[in-house]
Protein backbone atom coordinates (compact mmCIF):
# COMPACT_ATOMS: atom_id res chain seq x y z
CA UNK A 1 59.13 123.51 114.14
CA UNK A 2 61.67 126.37 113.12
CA UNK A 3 62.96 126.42 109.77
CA UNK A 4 66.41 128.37 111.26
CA UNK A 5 68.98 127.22 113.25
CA UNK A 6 70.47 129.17 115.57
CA UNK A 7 74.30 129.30 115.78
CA UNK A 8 76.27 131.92 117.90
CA UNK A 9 79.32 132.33 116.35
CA UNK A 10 81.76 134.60 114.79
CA UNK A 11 82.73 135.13 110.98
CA UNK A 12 86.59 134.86 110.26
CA UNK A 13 88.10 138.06 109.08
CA UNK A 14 90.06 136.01 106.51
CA UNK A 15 93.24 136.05 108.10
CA UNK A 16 95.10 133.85 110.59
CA UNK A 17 98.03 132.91 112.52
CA UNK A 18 101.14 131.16 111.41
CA UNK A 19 103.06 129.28 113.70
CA UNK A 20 106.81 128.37 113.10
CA UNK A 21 107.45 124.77 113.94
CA UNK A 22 111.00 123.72 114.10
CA UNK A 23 112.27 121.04 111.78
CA UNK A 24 113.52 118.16 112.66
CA UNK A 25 115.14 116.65 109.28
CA UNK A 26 117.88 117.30 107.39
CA UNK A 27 116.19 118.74 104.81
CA UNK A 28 114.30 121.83 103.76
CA UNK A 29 114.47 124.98 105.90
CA UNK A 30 115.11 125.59 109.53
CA UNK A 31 111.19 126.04 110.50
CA UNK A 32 107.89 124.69 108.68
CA UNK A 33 105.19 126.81 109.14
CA UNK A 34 101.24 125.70 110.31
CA UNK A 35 98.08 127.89 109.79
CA UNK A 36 95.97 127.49 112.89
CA UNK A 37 92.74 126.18 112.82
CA UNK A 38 89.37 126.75 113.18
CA UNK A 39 86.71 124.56 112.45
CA UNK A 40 83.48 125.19 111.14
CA UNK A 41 80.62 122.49 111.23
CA UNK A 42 77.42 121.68 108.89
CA UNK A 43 75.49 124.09 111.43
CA UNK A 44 77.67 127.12 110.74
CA UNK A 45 77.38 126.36 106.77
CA UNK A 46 73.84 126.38 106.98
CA UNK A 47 73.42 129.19 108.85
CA UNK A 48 75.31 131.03 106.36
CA UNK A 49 72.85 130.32 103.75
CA UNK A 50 70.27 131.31 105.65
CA UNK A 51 71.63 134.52 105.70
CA UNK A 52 72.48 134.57 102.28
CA UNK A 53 69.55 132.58 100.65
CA UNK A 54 66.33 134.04 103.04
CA UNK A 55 64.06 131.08 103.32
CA UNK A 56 66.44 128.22 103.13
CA UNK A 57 64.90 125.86 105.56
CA UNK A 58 67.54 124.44 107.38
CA UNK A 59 65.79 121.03 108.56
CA UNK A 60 65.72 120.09 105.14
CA UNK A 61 69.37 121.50 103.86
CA UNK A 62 70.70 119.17 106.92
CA UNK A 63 68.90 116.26 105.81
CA UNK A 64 70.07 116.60 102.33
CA UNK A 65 73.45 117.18 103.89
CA UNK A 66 73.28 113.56 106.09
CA UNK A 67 71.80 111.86 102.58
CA UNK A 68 75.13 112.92 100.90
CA UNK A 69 77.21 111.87 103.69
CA UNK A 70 75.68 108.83 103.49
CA UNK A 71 76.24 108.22 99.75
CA UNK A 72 79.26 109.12 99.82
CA UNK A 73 80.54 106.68 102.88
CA UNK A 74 78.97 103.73 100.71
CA UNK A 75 80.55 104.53 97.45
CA UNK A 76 84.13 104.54 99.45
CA UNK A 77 82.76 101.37 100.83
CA UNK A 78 82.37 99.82 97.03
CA UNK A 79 86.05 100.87 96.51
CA UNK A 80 85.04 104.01 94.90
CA UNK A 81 86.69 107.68 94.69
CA UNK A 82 84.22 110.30 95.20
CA UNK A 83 84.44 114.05 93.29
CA UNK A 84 83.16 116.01 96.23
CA UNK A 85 81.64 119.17 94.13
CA UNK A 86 84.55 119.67 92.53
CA UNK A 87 86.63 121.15 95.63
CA UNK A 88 88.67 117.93 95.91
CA UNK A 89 88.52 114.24 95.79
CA UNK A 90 88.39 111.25 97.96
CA UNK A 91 90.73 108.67 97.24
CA UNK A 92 91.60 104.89 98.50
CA UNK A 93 94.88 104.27 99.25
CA UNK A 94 96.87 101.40 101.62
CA UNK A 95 97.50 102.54 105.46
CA UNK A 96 100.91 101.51 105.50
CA UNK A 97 103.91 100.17 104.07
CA UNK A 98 103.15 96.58 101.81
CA UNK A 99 105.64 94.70 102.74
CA UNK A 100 106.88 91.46 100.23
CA UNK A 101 108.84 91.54 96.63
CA UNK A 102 106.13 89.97 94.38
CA UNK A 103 102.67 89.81 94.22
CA UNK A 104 102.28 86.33 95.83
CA UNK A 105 104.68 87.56 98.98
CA UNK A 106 102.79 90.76 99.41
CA UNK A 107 101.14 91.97 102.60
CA UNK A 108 98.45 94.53 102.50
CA UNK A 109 98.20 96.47 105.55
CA UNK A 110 94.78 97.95 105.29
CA UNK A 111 93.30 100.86 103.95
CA UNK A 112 92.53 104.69 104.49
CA UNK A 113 91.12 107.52 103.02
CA UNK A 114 92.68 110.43 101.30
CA UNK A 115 91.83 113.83 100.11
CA UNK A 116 93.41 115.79 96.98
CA UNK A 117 91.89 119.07 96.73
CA UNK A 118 91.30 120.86 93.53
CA UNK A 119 92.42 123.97 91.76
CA UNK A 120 89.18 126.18 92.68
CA UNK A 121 89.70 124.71 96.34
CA UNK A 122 93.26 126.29 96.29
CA UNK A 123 92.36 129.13 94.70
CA UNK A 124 89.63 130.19 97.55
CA UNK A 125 92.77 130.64 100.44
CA UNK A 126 94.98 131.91 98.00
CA UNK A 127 93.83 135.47 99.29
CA UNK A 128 93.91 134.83 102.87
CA UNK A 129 96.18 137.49 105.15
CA UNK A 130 98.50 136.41 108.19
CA UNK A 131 97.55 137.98 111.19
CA UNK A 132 100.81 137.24 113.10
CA UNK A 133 103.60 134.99 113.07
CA UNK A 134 104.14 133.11 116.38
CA UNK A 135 106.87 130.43 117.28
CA UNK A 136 105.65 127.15 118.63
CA UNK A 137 107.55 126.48 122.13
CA UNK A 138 108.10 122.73 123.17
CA UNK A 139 110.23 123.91 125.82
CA UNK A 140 109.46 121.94 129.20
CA UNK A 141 107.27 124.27 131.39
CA UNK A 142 108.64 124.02 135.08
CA UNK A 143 105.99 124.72 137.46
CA UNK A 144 105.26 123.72 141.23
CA UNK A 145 108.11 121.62 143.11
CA UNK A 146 107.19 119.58 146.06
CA UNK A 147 108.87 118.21 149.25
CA UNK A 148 107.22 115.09 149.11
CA UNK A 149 109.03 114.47 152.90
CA UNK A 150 107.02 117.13 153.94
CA UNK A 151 104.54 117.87 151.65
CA UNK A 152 105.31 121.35 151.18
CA UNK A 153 105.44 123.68 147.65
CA UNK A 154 108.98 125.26 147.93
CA UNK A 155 112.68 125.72 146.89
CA UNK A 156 114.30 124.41 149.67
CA UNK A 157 113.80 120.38 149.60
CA UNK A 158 114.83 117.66 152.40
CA UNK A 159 118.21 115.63 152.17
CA UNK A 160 118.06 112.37 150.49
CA UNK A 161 114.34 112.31 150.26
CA UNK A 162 111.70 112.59 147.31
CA UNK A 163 110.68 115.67 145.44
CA UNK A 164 108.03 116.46 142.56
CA UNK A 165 108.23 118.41 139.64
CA UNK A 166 104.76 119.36 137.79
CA UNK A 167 104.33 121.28 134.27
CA UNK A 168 104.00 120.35 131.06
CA UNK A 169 106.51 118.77 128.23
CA UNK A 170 108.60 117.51 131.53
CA UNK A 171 109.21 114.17 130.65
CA UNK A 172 113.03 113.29 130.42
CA UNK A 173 114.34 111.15 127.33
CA UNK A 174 117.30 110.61 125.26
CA UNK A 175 120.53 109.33 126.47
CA UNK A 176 122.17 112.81 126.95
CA UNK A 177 118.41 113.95 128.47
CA UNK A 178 118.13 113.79 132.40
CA UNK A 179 117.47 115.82 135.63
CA UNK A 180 121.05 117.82 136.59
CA UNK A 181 121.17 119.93 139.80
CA UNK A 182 123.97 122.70 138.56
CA UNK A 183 125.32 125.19 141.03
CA UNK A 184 124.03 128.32 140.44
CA UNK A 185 125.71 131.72 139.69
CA UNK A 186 125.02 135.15 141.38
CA UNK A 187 122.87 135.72 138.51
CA UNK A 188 120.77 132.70 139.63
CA UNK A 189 121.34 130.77 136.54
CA UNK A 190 122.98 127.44 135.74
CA UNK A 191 126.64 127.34 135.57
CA UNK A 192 127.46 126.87 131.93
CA UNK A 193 129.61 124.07 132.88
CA UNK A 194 128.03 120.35 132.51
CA UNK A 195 130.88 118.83 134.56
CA UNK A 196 129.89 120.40 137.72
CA UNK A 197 125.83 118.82 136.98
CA UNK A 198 124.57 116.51 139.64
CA UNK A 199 122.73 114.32 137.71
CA UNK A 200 119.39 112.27 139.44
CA UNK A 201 120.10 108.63 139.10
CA UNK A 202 116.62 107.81 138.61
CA UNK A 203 113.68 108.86 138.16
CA UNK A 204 110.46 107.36 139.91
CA UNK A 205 107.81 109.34 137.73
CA UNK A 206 108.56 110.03 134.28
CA UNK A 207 105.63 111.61 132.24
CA UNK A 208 105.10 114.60 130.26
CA UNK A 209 103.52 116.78 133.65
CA UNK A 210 105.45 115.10 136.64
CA UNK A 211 108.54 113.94 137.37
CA UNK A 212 109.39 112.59 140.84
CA UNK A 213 112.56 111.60 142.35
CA UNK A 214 115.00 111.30 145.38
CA UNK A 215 117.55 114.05 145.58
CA UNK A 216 121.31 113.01 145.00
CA UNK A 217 123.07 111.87 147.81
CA UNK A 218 126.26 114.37 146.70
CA UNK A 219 124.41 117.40 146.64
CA UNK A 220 125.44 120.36 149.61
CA UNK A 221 123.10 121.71 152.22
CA UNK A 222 122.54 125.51 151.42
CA UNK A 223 124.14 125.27 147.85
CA UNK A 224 122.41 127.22 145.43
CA UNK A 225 121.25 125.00 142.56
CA UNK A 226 119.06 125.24 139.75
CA UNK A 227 117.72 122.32 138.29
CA UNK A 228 117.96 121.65 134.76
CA UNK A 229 116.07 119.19 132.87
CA UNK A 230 117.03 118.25 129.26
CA UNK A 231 114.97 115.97 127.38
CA UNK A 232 114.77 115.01 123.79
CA UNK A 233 110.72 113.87 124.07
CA UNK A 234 108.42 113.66 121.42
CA UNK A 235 105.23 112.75 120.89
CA UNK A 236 104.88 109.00 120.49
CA UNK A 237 108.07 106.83 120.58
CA UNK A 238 109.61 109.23 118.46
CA UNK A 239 112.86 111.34 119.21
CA UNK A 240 113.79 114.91 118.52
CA UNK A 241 116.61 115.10 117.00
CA UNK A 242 118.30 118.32 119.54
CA UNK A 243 117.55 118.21 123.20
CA UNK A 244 115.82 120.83 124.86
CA UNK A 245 116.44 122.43 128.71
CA UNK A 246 114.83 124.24 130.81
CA UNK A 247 115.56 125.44 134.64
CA UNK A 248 113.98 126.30 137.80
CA UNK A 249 115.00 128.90 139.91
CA UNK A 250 117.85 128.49 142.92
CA UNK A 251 116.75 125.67 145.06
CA UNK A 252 118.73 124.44 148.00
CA UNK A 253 119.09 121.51 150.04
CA UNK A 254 118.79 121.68 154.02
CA UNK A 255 119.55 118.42 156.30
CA UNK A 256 122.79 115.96 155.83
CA UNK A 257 123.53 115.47 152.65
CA UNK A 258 123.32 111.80 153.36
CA UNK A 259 119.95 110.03 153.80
């Protein structure tokens, strides 16, 4: 059996990309910033020192490696914190908020595991370079439209009947968030006036990459519109705190206006 293990991958350059996240309290600045990721595994270590240490056998370095996993799993078990070669350490702490004034009323939600890294762990990305700066975009993404009276892709939907949207980051929440239909300018944008916004009573599909449903009754044959959706969505039941729009194209209406 081979003492190497084979891993196709590429070494990092030791830089990265930063990516501007807008936030959403009160405090602190206008952005927080994230350093993408990329993952390496206990195959990737290993196969590093190979390289480095010619002769390392690596069925042995990964058995050592599942012996200390192992170890350290059951002293977190016994209520222990574990030094992990001094780059950090594991810590127990409670999952959740205890809730009760006094020791007798308490309630202990459970626990979890923690990590505090250490000085020399700091110290080893205090060199690293930015590559390039990007802003993250939770914009909804409009893409196809569909007649569903007719089954059709296109712009120009039945009267009265059903249509679906698909993208991504579509779905509509908030109580100012919503599907609009605003008449479009010559420049084929939304007019910049909410009062003239149709807005969709309902919606029969409401999830992050399709919505579906019926066209306002009050909308015009042959009116340009664009549709506008504005949606205050987060991930889990949380709610940003600004809404964010996005529009189609001009779409139009052909039939009675009336179902």
């Amino acid at each position: 059996m081979s003492n190497t293990t084979v891993i196709d991958y590429i070494d990092s350059d030791g830089t990265g990309t930063v990516t501007l996240v807008a936030n959403p309290f009160d405090r602190g600045g206008k952005y927080y910033a994230k350093f993408d990721r990329m993952t390496v595994n206990i195959d990737h270590l290993i196969a590093r020192i190979q390289k480095k240490e010619v002769g390392t056998n690596a069925i042995m370095a990964k058995h050592m490696a599942s012996l200390f996993k192992a170890e350290i799993l059951e002293a977190l078990s016994r209520g222990e914190a574990v030094n992990l070669f001094d780059l950090g350490t594991f810590y127990i702490t409670t999952s959740g908020r205890v809730r009760g004034d006094t020791p007798e009323t308490a309630s202990i939600p459970g626990f979890q595991v923690k990590f505090t890294s250490s000085k020399v762990t700091n110290k080893a990305v205090s060199a690293l370079g930015i590559k390039k700066i990007v802003m993250s975009d939770s914009t909804p993404i409009i893409g196809t439209m569909t007649d569903l009276y007719t089954g059709e892709e296109t712009t120009e939907f039945t009267a009265g009947k059903s249509i679906r949207i698909e993208g991504s980051r579509l779905k509509i929440a908030g109580e100012e968030g919503g599907v609009f239909f605003a008449p479009a300018t010559e420049k084929g944008e939304p007019d910049a006036d909410e009062t003239k916004w149709i807005k969709v009573d309902r919606l029969i599909r409401n999830v992050s990459k399709t919505l579906e449903f019926f066209l306002p009754v009050t909308l015009v044959a042959g009116t340009p519109y664009c549709i506008v959706l504005k949606t205050n969505s987060s991930k889990g039941n949380t709610l940003k705190k600004s809404y964010l729009t996005a529009a189609s194209g001009i779409v139009t209406v052909k039939g009675d206006s009336l179902p």
